[in-house]
Protein backbone atom coordinates (compact mmCIF):
# COMPACT_ATOMS: atom_id res chain seq x y z
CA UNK A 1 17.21 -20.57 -14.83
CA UNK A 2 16.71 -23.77 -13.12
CA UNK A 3 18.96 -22.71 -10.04
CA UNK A 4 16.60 -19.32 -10.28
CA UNK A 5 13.29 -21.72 -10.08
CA UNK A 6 14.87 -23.34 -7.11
CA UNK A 7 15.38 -20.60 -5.13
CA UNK A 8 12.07 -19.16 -5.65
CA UNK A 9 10.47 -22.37 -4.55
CA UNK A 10 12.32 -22.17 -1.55
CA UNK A 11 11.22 -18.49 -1.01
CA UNK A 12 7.53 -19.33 -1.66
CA UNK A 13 7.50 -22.31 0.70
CA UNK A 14 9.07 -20.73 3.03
CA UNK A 15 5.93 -17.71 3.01
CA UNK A 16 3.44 -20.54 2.82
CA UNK A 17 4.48 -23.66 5.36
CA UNK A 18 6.13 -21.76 8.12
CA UNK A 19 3.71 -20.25 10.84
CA UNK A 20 5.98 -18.37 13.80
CA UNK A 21 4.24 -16.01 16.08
CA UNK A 22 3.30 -12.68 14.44
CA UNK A 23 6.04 -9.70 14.46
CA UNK A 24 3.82 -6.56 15.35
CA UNK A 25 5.41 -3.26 15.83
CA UNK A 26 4.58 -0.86 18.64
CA UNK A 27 1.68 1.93 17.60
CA UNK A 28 4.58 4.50 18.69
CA UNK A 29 7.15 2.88 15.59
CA UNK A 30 3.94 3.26 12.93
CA UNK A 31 2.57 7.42 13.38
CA UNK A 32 2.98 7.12 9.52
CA UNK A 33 1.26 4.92 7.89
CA UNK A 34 2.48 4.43 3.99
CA UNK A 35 2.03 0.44 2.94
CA UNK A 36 2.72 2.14 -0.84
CA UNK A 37 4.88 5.02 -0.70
CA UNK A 38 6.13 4.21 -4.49
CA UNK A 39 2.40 3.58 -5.99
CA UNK A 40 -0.26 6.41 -6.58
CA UNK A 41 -2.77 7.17 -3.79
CA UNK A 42 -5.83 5.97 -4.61
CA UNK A 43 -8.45 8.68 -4.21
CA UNK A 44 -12.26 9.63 -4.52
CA UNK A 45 -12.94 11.27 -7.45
CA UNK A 46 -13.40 15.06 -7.63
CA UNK A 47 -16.82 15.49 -6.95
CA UNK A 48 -16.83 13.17 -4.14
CA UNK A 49 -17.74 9.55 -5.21
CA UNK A 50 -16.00 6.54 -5.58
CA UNK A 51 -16.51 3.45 -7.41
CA UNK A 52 -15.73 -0.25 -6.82
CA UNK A 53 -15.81 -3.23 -9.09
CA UNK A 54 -15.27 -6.52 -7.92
CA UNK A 55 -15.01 -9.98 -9.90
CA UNK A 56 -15.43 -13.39 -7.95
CA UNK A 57 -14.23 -16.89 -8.65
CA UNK A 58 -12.99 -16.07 -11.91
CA UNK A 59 -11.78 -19.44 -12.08
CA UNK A 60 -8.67 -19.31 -15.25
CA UNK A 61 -6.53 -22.38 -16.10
CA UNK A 62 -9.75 -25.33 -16.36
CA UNK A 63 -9.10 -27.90 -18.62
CA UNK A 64 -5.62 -26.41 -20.57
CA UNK A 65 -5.28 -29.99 -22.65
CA UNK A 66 -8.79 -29.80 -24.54
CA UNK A 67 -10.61 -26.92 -26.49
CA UNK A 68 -13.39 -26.27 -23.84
CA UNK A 69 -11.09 -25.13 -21.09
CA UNK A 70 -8.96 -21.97 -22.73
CA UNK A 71 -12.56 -21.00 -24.51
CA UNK A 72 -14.12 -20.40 -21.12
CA UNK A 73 -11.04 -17.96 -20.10
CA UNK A 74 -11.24 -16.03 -23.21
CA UNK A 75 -14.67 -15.49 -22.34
CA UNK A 76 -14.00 -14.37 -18.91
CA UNK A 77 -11.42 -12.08 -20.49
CA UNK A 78 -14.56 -10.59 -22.47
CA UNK A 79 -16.29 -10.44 -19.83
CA UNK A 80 -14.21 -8.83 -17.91
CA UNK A 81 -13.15 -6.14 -21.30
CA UNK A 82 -17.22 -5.39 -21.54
CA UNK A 83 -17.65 -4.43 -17.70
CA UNK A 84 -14.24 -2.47 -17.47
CA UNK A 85 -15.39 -0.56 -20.64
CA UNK A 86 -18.64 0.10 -19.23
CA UNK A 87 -18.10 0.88 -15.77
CA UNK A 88 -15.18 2.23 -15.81
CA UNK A 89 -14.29 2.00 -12.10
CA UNK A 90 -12.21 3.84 -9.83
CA UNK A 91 -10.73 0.05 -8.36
CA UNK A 92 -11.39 -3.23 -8.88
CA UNK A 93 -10.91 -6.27 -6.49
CA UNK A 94 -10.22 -9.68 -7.75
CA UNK A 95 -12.09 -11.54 -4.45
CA UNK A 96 -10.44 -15.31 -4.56
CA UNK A 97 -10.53 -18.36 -7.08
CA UNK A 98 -8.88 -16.58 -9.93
CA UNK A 99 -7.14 -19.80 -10.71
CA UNK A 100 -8.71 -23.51 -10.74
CA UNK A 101 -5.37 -24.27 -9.48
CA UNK A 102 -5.71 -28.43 -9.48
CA UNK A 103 -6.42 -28.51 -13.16
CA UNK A 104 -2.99 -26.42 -14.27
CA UNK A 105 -0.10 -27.29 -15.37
CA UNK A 106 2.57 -26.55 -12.74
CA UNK A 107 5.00 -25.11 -15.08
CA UNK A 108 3.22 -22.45 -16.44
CA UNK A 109 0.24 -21.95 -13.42
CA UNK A 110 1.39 -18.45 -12.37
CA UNK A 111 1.16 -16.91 -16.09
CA UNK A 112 -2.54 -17.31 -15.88
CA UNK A 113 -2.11 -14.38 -13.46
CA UNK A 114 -0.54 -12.47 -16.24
CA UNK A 115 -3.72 -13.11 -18.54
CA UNK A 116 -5.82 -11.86 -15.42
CA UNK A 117 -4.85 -8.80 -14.85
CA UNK A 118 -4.00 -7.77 -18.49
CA UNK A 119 -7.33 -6.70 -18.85
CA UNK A 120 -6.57 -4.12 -15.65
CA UNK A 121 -3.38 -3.01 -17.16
CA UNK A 122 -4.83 -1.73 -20.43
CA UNK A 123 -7.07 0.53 -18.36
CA UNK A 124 -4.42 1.30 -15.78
CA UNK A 125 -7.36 0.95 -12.98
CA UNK A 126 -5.92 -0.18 -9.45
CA UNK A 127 -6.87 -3.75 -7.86
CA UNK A 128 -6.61 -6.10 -5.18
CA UNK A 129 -7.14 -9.47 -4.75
CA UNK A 130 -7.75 -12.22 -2.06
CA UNK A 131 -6.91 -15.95 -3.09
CA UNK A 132 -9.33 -18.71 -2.28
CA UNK A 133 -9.51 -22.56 -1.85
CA UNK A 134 -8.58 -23.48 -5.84
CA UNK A 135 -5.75 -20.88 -5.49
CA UNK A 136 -4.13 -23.02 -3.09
CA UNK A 137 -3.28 -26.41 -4.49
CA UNK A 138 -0.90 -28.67 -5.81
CA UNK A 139 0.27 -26.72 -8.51
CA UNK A 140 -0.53 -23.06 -7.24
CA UNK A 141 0.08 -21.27 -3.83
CA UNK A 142 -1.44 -18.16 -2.68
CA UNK A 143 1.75 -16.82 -2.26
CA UNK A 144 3.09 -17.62 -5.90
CA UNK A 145 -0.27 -15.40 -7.44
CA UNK A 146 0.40 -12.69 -4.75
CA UNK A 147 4.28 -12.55 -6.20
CA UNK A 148 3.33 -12.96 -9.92
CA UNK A 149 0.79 -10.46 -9.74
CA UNK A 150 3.27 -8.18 -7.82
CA UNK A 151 5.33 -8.91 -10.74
CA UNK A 152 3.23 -7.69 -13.91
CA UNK A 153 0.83 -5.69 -12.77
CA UNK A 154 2.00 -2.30 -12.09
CA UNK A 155 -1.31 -1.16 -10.37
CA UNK A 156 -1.79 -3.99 -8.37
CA UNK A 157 -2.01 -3.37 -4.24
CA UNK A 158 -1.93 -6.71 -3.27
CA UNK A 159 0.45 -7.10 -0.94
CA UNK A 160 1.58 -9.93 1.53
CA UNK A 161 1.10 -10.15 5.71
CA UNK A 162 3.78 -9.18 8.25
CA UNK A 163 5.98 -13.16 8.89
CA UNK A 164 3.83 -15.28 11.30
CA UNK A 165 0.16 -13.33 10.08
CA UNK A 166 -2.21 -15.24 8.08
CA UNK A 167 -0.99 -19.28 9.05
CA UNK A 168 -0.01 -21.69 6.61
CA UNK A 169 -1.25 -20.62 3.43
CA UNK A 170 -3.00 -17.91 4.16
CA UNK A 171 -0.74 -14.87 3.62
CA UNK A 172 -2.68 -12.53 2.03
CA UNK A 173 -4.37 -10.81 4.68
CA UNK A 174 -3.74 -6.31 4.34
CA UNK A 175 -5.39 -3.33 4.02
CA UNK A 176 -5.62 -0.40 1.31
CA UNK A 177 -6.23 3.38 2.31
CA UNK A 178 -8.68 5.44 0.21
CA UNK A 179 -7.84 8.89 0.15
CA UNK A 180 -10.40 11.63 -0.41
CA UNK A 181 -7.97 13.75 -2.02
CA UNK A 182 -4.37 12.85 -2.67
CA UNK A 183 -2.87 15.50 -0.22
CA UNK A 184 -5.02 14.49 2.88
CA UNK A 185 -2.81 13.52 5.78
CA UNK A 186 -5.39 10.29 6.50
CA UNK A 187 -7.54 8.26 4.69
CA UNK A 188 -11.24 8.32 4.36
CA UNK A 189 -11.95 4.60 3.65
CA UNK A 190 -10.37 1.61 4.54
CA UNK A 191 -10.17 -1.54 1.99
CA UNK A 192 -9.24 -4.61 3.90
CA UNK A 193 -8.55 -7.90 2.80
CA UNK A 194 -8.34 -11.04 4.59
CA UNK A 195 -7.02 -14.62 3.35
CA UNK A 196 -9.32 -17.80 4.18
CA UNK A 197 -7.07 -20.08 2.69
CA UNK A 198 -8.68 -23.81 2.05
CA UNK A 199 -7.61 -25.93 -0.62
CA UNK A 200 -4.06 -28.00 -0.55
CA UNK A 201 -0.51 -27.28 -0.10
CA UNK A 202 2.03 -27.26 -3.12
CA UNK A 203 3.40 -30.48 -4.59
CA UNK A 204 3.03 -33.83 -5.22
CA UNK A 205 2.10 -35.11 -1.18
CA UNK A 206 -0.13 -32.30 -1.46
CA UNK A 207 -2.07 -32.38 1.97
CA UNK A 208 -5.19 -30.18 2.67
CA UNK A 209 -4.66 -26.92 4.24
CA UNK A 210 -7.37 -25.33 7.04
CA UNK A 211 -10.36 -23.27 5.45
CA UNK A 212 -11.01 -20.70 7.49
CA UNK A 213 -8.94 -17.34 8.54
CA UNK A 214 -6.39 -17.89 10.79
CA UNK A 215 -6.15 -16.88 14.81
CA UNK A 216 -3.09 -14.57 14.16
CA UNK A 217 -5.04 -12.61 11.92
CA UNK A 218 -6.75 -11.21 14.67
CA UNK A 219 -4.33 -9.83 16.84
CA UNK A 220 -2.55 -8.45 13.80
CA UNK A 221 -5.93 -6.86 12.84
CA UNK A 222 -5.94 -5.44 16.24
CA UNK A 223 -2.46 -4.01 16.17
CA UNK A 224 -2.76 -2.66 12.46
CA UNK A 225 -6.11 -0.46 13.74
CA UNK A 226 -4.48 0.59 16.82
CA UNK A 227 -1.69 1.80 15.08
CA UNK A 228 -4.15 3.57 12.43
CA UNK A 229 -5.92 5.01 15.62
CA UNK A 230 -2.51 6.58 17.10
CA UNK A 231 -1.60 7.61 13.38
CA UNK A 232 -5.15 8.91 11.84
CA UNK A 233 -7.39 9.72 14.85
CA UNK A 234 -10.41 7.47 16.17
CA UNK A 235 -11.55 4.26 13.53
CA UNK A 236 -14.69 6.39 13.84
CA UNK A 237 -13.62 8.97 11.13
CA UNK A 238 -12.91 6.45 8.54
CA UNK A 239 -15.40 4.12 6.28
CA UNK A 240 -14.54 0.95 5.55
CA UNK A 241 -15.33 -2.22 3.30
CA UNK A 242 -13.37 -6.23 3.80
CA UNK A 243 -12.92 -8.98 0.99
CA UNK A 244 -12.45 -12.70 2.44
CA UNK A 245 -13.06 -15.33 -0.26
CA UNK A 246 -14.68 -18.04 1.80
CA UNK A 247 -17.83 -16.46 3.88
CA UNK A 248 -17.52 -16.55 7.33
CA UNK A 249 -20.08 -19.80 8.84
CA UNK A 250 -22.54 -17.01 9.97
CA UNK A 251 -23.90 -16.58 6.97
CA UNK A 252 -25.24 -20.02 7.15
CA UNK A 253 -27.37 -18.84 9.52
CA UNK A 254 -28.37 -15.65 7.43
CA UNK A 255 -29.14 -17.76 4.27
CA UNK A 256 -31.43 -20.01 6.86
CA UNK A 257 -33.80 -16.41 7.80
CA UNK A 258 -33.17 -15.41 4.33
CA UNK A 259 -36.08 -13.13 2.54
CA UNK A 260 -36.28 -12.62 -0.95
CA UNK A 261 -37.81 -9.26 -0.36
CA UNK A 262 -36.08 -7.53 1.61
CA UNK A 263 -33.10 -9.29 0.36
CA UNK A 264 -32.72 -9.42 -3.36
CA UNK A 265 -30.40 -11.29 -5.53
CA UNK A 266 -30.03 -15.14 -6.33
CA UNK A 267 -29.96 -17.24 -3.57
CA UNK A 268 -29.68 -21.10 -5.20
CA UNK A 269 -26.88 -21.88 -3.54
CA UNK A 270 -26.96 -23.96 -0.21
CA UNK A 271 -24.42 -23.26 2.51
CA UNK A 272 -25.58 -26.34 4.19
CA UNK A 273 -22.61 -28.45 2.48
CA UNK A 274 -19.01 -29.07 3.96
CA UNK A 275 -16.94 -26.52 2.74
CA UNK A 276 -19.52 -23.97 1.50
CA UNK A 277 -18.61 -21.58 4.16
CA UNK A 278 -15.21 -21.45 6.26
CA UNK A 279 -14.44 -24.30 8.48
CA UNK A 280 -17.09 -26.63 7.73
CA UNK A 281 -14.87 -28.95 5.33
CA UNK A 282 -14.10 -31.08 8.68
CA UNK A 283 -16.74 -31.25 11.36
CA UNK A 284 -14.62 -30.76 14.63
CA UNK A 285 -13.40 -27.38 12.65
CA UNK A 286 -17.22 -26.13 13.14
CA UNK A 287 -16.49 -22.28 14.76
CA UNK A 288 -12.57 -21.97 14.48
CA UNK A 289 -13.60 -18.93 11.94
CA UNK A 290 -15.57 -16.71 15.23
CA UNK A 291 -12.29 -15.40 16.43
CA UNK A 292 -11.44 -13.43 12.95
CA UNK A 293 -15.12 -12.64 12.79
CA UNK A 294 -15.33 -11.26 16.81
CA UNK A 295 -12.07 -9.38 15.55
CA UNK A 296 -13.20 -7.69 12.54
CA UNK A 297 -16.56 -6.49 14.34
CA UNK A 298 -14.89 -5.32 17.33
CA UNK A 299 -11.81 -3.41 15.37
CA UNK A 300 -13.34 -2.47 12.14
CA UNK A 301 -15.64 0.68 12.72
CA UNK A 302 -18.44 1.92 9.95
CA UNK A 303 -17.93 -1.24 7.90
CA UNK A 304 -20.55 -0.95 5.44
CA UNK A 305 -20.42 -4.59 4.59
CA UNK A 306 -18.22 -7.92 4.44
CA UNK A 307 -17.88 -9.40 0.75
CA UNK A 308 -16.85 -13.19 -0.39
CA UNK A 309 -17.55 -15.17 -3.30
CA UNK A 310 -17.09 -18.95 -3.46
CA UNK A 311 -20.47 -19.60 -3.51
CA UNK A 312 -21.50 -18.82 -7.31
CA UNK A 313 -25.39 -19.31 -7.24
CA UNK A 314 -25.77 -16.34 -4.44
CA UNK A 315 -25.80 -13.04 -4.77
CA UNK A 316 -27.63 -11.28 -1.32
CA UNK A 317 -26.57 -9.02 1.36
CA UNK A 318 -27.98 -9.65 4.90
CA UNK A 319 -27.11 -8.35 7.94
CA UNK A 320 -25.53 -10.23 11.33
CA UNK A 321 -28.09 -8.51 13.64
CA UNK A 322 -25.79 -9.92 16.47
CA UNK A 323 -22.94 -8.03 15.24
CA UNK A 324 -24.71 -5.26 13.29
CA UNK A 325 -22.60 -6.08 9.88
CA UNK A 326 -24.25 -6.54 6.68
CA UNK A 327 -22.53 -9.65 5.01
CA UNK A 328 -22.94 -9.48 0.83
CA UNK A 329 -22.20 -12.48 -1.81
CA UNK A 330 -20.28 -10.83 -4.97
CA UNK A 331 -21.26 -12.48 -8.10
CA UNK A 332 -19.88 -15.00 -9.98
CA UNK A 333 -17.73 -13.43 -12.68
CA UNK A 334 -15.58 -16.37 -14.48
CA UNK A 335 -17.07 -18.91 -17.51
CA UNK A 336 -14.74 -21.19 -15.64
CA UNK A 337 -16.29 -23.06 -12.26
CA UNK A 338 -19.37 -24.68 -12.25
CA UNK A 339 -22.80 -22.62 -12.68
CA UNK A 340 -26.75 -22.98 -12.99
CA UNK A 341 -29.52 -22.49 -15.35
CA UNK A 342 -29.69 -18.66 -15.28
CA UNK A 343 -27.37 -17.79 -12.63
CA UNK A 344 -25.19 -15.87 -15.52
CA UNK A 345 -21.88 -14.53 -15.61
CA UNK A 346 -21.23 -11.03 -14.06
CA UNK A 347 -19.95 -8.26 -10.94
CA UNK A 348 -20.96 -6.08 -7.99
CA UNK A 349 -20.72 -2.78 -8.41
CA UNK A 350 -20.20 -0.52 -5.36
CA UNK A 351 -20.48 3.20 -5.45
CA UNK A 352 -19.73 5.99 -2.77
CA UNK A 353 -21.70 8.79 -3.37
CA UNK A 354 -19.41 11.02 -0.40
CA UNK A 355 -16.47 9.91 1.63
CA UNK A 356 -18.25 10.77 4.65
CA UNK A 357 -18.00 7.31 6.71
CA UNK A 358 -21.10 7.18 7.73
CA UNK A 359 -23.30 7.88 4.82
CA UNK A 360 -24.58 4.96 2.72
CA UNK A 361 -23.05 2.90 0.20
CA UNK A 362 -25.15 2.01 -3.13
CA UNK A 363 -24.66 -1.78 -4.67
CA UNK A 364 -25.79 -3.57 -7.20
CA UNK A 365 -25.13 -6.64 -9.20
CA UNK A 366 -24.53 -6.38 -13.41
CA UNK A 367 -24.64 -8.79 -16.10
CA UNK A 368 -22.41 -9.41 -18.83
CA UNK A 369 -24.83 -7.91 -21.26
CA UNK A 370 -25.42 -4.91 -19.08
CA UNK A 371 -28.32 -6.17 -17.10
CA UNK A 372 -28.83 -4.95 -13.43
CA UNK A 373 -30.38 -6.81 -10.51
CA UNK A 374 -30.62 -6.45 -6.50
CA UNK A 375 -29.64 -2.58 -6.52
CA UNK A 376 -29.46 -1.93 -2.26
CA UNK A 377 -28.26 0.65 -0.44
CA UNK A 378 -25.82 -0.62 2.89
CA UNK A 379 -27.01 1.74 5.41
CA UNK A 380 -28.12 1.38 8.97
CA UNK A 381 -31.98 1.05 7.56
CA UNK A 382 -30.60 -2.21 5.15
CA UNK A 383 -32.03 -5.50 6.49
């Protein structure tokens, strides 16, 4: 066992400290495109529609050595038992902070993933997640969740970058087709997922580690969709949605023109602070995000909108009228993590009503006790 523990350290630093140039294979090697050949496609239902759940900053694992901490997961448990139950969603995505990583206990961090995603097992409902800034610390790794998770959840799509994508600590960055029926030779909507990293590296020199998404994302981004292109036909023909934890630093400058009417949902969160959005935690970082943000909007076509979390007391969508991309806060789903006086606890719903890529995509966020706020539609006529 102990030689076992030492060799999977050594696998997961290696995944998580070394940051070689990218291996991307020609478009010619990829005309099929299968990242799950032994996992069930994940489809629209029959009549046409598709649902999406997603949970933010569910923050597990705060304060194990008193009574306070492991009482705020097994509400977050409820919560997330009520919402499943209700929903009942076609997938879910986990989007970053599942884990208040520097409060754990580094010999059992990783089986807080197991109490995550046990909810998602009893309903057998497919997921994804992206790590954030309290996934990455002394105890935790983005890496170790993506392999745990890998481990017990038999449903789970997250999957790790090609060597070299995603820099040091950030190698969650992939994508996830969405088929309208199971026998269709290309997918209908894309679900991608990007890793903004943050946080600190793994033991006890633990040193900070960059909190943005890294350069090599972007050329991999462009290879993946040029391969999809060669494999699927034009981007055009496909819808798509992307996760990233951290928000990218434009939507500093969204929150700044932000109106409450044509914009609804809690906004009592400032993004003015170091750290609230990616690569402000050090000054002379200001703008290292703009080349995975000039990459998404150039590669990604009909992208109805860009989710993150992080940022618990906001909950609006807003569009980059530069780029044309509606950017949306989830909503902060975890008891753990810190919180306001009536912010509450809950998720953003997302629902297709056709898998047609350019028709509009209906959100909303919903409280714990079934409460609904800031329904939208993301269409060209949002914001």
């Amino acid at each position: 066992m102990y030689l076992n523990s030492i060799r999977l350290a050594l696998l997961v630093t290696s995944l998580v400290e070394v940051a070689p140039r990218p291996i991307v294979q020609s478009d010619q090697a990829r005309e099929d495109l299968d990242p799950y050949p032994g996992k069930p496609r994940v489809t629209f239902r029959p009549d046409g529609t598709f649902k999406l759940t997603m949970f933010s900053d569910l923050h597990y694992g705060e304060n194990p050595w008193d009574v306070w901490g492991p009482e705020q997961d097994f509400n977050s448990t409820r919560l997330m038992n009520t919402v499943l139950k209700d929903e009942q969603p076609d997938y879910v995505v986990l989007n970053g902070d599942l884990i208040t990583g520097e409060n754990t206990f580094r010999e059992n961090s990783t089986t807080l993933i197991d109490e995550i995603v046990a909810p998602l097992n009893v309903v057998k409902v497919p997921f994804s997640s992206t790590q954030g800034n309290h996934d990455n610390q002394a105890n935790i790794s983005h890496a170790e969740e993506i392999l745990r998770e890998q481990k017990v959840a038999p449903l789970s799509y997250t999957r790790m970058a090609p060597t070299g994508v995603g820099g040091v600590g950030g190698p969650g960055n992939y994508w996830v087709p969405v088929y309208k029926q199971k026998t269709d030779a290309s997918p209908a909507l894309i679900l991608w997922f990007f890793d903004s990293r943050g946080g600190f590296s793994l033991g006890a020199n633990s040193t900070s580690v960059s909190d943005w998404v890294d350069t090599s994302v972007a050329e991999w981004l462009g290879s993946e969709t040029r391969a999809m292109n060669a494999a699927w036909g034009p981007a055009e023909k496909r819808g798509a949605l992307a996760f990233v934890h951290i928000p990218p630093s434009i939507a500093t400058d969204l929150q700044s023109n932000f109106d409450s009417e044509s914009e609804p949902g809690l906004n009592a969160d400032s993004l003015d602070g170091e750290g609230s959005v990616q690569a402000t935690t050090i000054a002379s970082d200001s703008g290292k995000d703009n080349v995975f943000w000039d990459a998404v909007n150039k590669n990604i076509k009909n992208l109805h909108a860009v989710f993150s979390g992080h940022d618990h007391g906001d909950e609006w969508c807003a569009r980059d009228k530069q780029k044309d991309v509606i950017f949306c806060f989830g909503k902060h789903s975890g008891y753990g993590g810190y919180t306001g006086d009536g912010w509450g606890y809950g998720v953003r719903n997302l629902v297709f009503k056709s898998s047609e890529p350019t028709d509009g995509v209906e959100t909303w966020i919903r409280l714990e006790d079934g409460e609904t706020r800031a329904r939208i539609t993301l269409n060209k006529q949002y914001n």
